[in-house]
C-alpha atoms as a PDB file:
ATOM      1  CA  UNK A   1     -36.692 -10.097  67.357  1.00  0.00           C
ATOM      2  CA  UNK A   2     -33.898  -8.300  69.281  1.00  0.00           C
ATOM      3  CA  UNK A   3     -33.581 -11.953  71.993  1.00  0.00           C
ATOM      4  CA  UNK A   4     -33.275 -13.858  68.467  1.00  0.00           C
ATOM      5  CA  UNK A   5     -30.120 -11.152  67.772  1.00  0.00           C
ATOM      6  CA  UNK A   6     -28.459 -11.374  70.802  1.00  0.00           C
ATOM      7  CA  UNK A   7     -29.197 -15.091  71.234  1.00  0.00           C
ATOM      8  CA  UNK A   8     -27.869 -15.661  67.566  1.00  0.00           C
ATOM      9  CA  UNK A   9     -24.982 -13.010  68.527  1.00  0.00           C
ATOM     10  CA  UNK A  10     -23.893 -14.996  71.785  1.00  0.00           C
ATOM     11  CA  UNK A  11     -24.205 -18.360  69.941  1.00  0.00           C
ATOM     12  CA  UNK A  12     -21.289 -16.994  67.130  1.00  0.00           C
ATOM     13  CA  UNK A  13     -19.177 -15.457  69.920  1.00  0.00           C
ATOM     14  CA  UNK A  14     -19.387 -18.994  72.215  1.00  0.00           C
ATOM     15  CA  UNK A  15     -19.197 -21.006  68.470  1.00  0.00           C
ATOM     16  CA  UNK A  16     -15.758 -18.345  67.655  1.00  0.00           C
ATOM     17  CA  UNK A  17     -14.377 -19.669  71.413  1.00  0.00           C
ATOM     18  CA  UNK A  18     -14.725 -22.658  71.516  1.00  0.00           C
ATOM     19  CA  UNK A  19     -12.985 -23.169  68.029  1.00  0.00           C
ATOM     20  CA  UNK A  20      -9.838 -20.691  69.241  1.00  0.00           C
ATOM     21  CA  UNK A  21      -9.586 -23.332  72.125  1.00  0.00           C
ATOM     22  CA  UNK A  22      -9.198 -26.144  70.339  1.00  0.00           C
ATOM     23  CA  UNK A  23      -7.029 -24.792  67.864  1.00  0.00           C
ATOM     24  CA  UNK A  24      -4.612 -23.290  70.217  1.00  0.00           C
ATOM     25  CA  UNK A  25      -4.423 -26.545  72.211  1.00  0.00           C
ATOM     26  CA  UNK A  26      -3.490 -28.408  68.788  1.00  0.00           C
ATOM     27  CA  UNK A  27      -0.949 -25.723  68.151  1.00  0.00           C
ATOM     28  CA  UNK A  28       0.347 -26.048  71.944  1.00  0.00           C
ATOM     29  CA  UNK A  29       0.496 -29.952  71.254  1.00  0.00           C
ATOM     30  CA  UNK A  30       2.267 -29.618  67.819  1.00  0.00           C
ATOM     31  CA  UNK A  31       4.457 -27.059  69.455  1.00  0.00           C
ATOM     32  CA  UNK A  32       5.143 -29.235  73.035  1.00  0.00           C
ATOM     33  CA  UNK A  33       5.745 -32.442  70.165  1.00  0.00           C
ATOM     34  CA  UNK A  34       8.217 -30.937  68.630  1.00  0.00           C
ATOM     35  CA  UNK A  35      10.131 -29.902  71.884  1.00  0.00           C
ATOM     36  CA  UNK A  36      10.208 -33.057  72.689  1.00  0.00           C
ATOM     37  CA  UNK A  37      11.173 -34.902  69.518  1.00  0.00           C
ATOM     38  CA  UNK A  38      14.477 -32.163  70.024  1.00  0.00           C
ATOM     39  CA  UNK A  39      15.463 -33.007  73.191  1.00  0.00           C
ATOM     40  CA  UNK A  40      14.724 -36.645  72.760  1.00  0.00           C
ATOM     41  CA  UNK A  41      17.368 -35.878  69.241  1.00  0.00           C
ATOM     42  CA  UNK A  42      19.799 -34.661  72.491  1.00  0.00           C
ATOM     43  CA  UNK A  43      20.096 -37.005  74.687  1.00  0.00           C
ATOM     44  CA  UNK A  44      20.239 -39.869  71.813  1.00  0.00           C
ATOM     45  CA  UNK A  45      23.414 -37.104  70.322  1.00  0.00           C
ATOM     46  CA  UNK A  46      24.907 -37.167  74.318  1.00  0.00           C
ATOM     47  CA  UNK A  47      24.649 -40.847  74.641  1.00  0.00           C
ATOM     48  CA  UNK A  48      26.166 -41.905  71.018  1.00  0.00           C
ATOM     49  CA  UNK A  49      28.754 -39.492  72.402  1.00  0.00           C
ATOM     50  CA  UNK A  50      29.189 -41.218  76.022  1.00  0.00           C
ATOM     51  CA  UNK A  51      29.120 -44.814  74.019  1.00  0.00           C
ATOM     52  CA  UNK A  52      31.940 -43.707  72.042  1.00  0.00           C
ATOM     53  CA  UNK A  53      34.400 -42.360  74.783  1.00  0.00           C
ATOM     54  CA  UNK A  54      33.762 -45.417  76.438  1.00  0.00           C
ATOM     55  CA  UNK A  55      34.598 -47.781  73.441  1.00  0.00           C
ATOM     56  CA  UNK A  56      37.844 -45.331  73.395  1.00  0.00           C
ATOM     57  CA  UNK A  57      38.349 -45.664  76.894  1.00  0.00           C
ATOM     58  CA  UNK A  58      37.995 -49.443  76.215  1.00  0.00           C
ATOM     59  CA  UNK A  59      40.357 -49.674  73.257  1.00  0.00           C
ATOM     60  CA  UNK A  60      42.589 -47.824  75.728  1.00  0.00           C
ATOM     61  CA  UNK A  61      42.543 -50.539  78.189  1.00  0.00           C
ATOM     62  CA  UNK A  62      43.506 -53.231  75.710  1.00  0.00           C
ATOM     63  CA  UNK A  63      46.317 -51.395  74.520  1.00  0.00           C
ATOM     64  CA  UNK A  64      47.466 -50.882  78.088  1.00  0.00           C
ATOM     65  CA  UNK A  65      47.168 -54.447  79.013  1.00  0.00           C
ATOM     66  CA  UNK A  66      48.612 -55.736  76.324  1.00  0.00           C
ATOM     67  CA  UNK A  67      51.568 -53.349  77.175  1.00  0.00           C
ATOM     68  CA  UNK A  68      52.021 -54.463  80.500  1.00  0.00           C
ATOM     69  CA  UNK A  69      51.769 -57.886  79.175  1.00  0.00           C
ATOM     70  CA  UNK A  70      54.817 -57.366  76.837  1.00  0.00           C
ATOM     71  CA  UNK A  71      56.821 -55.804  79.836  1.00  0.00           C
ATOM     72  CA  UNK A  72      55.805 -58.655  82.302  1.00  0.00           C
ATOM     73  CA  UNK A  73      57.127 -61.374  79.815  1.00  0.00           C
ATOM     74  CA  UNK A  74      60.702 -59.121  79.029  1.00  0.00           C
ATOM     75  CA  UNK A  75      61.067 -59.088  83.189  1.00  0.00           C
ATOM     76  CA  UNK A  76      60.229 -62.410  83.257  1.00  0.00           C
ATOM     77  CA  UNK A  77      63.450 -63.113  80.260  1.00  0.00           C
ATOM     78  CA  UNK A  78      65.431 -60.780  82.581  1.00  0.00           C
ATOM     79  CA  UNK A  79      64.692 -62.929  86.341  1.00  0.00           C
ATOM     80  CA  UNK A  80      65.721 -66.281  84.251  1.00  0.00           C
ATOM     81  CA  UNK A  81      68.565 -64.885  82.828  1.00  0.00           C
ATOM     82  CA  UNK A  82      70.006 -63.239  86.227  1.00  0.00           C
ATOM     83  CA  UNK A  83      69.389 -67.128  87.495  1.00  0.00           C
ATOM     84  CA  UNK A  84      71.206 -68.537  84.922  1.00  0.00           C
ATOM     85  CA  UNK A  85      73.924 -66.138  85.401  1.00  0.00           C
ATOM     86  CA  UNK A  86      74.043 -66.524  89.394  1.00  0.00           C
ATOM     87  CA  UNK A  87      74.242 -70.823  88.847  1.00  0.00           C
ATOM     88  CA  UNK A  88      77.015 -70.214  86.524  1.00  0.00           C
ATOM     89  CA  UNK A  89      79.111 -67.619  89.591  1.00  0.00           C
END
């Protein structure tokens, strides 16, 4: 009678850690997903950042060339017209 207690009594307390295992590994799993669903939120939040200075940066560039566009064709208007004037001296 007392092996059937402390047989039954060892069964529960194996039974009792086997289940805490498992349980804290789902918790540790549920816990590890949701780190890494934030950092994964992160990096997508650092690169919609990096795409947009670069499409500024890009933007930028346009506007630049297009400037020295405008002041390549106004010294262009100024070489002819010093040419004109030196055939006319």
């Amino acid at each position: 009678m007392q092996v059937e207690i402390v047989f039954l009594c060892t069964l529960i307390s194996v039974t009792i850690s086997v289940a805490t295992f498992y349980i804290a590994r789902r918790q540790e799993a549920k816990s590890q997903s949701k780190e890494d669903t934030e950092r994964i939120v992160r990096i997508e939040e650092k690169l919609d950042s990096t795409l947009q200075s670069i499409e500024q940066m890009q933007l930028d560039d346009k506007d630049f060339s297009k400037g020295l566009q405008k002041l390549e064709n106004r010294v262009t208007i100024v070489e002819q017209t010093l040419k004109q004037i030196k055939k006319e001296e």
